[in-house]
Protein backbone atom coordinates (compact mmCIF):
# COMPACT_ATOMS: atom_id res chain seq x y z
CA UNK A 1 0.00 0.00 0.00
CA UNK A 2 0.74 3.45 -0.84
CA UNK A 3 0.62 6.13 1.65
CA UNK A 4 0.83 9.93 0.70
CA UNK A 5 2.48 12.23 3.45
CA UNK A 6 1.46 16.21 3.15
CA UNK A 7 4.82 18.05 3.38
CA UNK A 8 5.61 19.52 6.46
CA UNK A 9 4.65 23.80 6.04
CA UNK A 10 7.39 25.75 5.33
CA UNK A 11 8.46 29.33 6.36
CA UNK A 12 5.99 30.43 2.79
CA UNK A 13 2.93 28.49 3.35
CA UNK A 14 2.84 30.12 7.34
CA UNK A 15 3.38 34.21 5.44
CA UNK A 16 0.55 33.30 2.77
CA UNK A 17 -2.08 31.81 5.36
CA UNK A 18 -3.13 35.03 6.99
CA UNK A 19 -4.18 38.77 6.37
CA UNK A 20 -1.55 41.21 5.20
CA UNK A 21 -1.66 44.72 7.34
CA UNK A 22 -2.51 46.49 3.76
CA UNK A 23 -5.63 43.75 3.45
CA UNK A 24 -6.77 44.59 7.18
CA UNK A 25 -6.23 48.65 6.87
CA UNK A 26 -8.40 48.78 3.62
CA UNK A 27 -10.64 46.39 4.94
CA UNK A 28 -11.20 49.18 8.15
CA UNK A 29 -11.29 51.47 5.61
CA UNK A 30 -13.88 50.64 3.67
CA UNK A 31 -15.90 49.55 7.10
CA UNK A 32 -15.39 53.05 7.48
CA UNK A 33 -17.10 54.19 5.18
CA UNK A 34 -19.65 52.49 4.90
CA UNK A 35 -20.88 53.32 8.97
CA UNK A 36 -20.00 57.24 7.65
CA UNK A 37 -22.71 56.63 4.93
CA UNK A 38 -25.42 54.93 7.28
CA UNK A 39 -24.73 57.26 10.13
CA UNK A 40 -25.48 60.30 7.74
CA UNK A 41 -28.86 58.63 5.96
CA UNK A 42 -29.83 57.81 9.73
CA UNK A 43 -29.16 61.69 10.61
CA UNK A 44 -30.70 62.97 7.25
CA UNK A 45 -33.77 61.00 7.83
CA UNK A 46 -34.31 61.87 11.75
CA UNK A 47 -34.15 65.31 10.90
CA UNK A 48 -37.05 64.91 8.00
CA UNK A 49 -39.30 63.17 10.17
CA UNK A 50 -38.81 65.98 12.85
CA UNK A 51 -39.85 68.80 9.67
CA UNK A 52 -42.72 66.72 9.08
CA UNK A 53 -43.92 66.39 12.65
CA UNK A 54 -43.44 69.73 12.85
CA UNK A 55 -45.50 70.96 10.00
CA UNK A 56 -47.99 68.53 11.10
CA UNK A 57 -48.54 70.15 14.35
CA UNK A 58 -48.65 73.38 12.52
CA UNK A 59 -51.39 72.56 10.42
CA UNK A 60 -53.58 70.81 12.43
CA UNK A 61 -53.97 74.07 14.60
CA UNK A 62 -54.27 76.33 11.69
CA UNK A 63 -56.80 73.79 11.03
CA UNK A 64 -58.55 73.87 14.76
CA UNK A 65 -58.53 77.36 15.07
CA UNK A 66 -60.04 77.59 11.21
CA UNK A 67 -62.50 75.63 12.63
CA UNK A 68 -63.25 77.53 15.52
CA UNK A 69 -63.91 80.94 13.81
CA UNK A 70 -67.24 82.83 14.87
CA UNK A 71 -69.58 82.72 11.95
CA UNK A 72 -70.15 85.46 9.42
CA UNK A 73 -71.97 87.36 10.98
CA UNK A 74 -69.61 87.57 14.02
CA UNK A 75 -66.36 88.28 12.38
CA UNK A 76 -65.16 91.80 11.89
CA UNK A 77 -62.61 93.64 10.20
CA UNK A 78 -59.56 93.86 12.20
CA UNK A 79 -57.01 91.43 14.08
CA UNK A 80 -57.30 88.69 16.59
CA UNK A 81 -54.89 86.99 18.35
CA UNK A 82 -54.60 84.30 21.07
CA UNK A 83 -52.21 80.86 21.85
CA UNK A 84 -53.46 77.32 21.21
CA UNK A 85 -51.57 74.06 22.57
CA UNK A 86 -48.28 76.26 22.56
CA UNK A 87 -48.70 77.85 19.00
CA UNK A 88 -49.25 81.52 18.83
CA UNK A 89 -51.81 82.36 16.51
CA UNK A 90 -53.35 85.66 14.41
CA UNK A 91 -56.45 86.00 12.37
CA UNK A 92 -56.52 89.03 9.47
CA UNK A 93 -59.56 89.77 8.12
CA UNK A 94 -59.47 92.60 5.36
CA UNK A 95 -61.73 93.47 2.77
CA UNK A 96 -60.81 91.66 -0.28
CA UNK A 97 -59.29 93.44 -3.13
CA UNK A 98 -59.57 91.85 -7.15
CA UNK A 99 -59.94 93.66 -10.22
CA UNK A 100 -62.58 91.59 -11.38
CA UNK A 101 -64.78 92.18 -8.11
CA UNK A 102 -66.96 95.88 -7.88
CA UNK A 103 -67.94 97.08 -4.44
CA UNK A 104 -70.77 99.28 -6.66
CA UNK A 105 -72.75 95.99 -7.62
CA UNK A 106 -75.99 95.33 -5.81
CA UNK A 107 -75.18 92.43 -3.50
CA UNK A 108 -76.01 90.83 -0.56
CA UNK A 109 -72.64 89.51 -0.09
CA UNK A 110 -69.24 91.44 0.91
CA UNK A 111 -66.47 89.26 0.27
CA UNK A 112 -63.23 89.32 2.86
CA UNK A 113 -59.94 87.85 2.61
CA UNK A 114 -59.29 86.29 6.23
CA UNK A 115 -55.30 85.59 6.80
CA UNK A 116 -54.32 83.17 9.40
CA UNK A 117 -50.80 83.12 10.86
CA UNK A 118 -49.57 80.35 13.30
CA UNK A 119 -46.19 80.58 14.79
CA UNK A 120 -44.77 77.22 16.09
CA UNK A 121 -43.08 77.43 19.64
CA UNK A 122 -39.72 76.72 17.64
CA UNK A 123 -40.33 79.57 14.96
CA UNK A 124 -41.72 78.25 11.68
CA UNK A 125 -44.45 79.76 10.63
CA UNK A 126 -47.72 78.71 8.77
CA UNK A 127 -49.89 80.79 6.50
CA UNK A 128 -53.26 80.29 5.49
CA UNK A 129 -55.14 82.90 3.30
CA UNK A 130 -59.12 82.76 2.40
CA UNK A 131 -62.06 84.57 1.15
CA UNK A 132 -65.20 84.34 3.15
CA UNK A 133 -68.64 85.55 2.15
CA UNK A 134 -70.49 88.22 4.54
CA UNK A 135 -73.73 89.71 4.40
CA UNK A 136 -73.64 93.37 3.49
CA UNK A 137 -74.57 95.51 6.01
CA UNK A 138 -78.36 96.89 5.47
CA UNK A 139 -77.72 100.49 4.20
């Protein structure tokens, strides 16, 4: 019978088994990298959700106090202003002004442009501008 012996290793086969320092460096490297990348999608995406939430609380209490405006016979010319669930908040209402609208035309109706402003507790701001309908006053 025939039996086939490995050679013992040698001084070459111990240098090729491993990782050179070069191999292990770029290999860091390139680890590197790729945690810089994440770490600044993760950072990018936190602060886009916080806009968004942000924005979201702004408009839903332009929306509640929108909601909560006296009627049209109530609301006058002029400025109001109060604070709702930390937002401060202003409500414009000035007579609206269009070419193609004439205060001389018999109508019951006046239109108004109502502006309102809500300040976050932060600092943006969110603007909401509409016409409303009123009921000319009886001359």
């Amino acid at each position: 019978m025939i039996s086939f012996q490995k050679p013992a290793p040698t001084f070459r086969d111990h240098a090729r088994a491993g990782f050179t320092l070069i191999e292990v460096v770029v290999a860091l490297a390139l680890i590197a990298v790729a945690l810089t990348a994440i770490g600044s999608l993760m950072a990018t995406t936190i602060r886009g959700t916080r806009s968004l939430d942000q924005h979201l609380s702004l408009a839903e209490t332009t929306r509640a106090i929108e909601a909560a405006l006296p009627s049209r016979d109530q609301l006058a010319e002029g400025s109001t202003s109060g604070e709702m669930a930390g937002h401060r908040w202003r409500i414009d209402v000035l007579p609206f002004r269009a070419s193609f609208v004439d205060p001389r035309l018999p109508s019951p109706w006046v239109p108004q442009t109502v502006v309102i402003t809500v300040r976050a507790p932060d600092g943006p701001v969110l603007q909401i501008s509409t016409v409303r309908l009123q009921r000319r006053p009886e001359q």
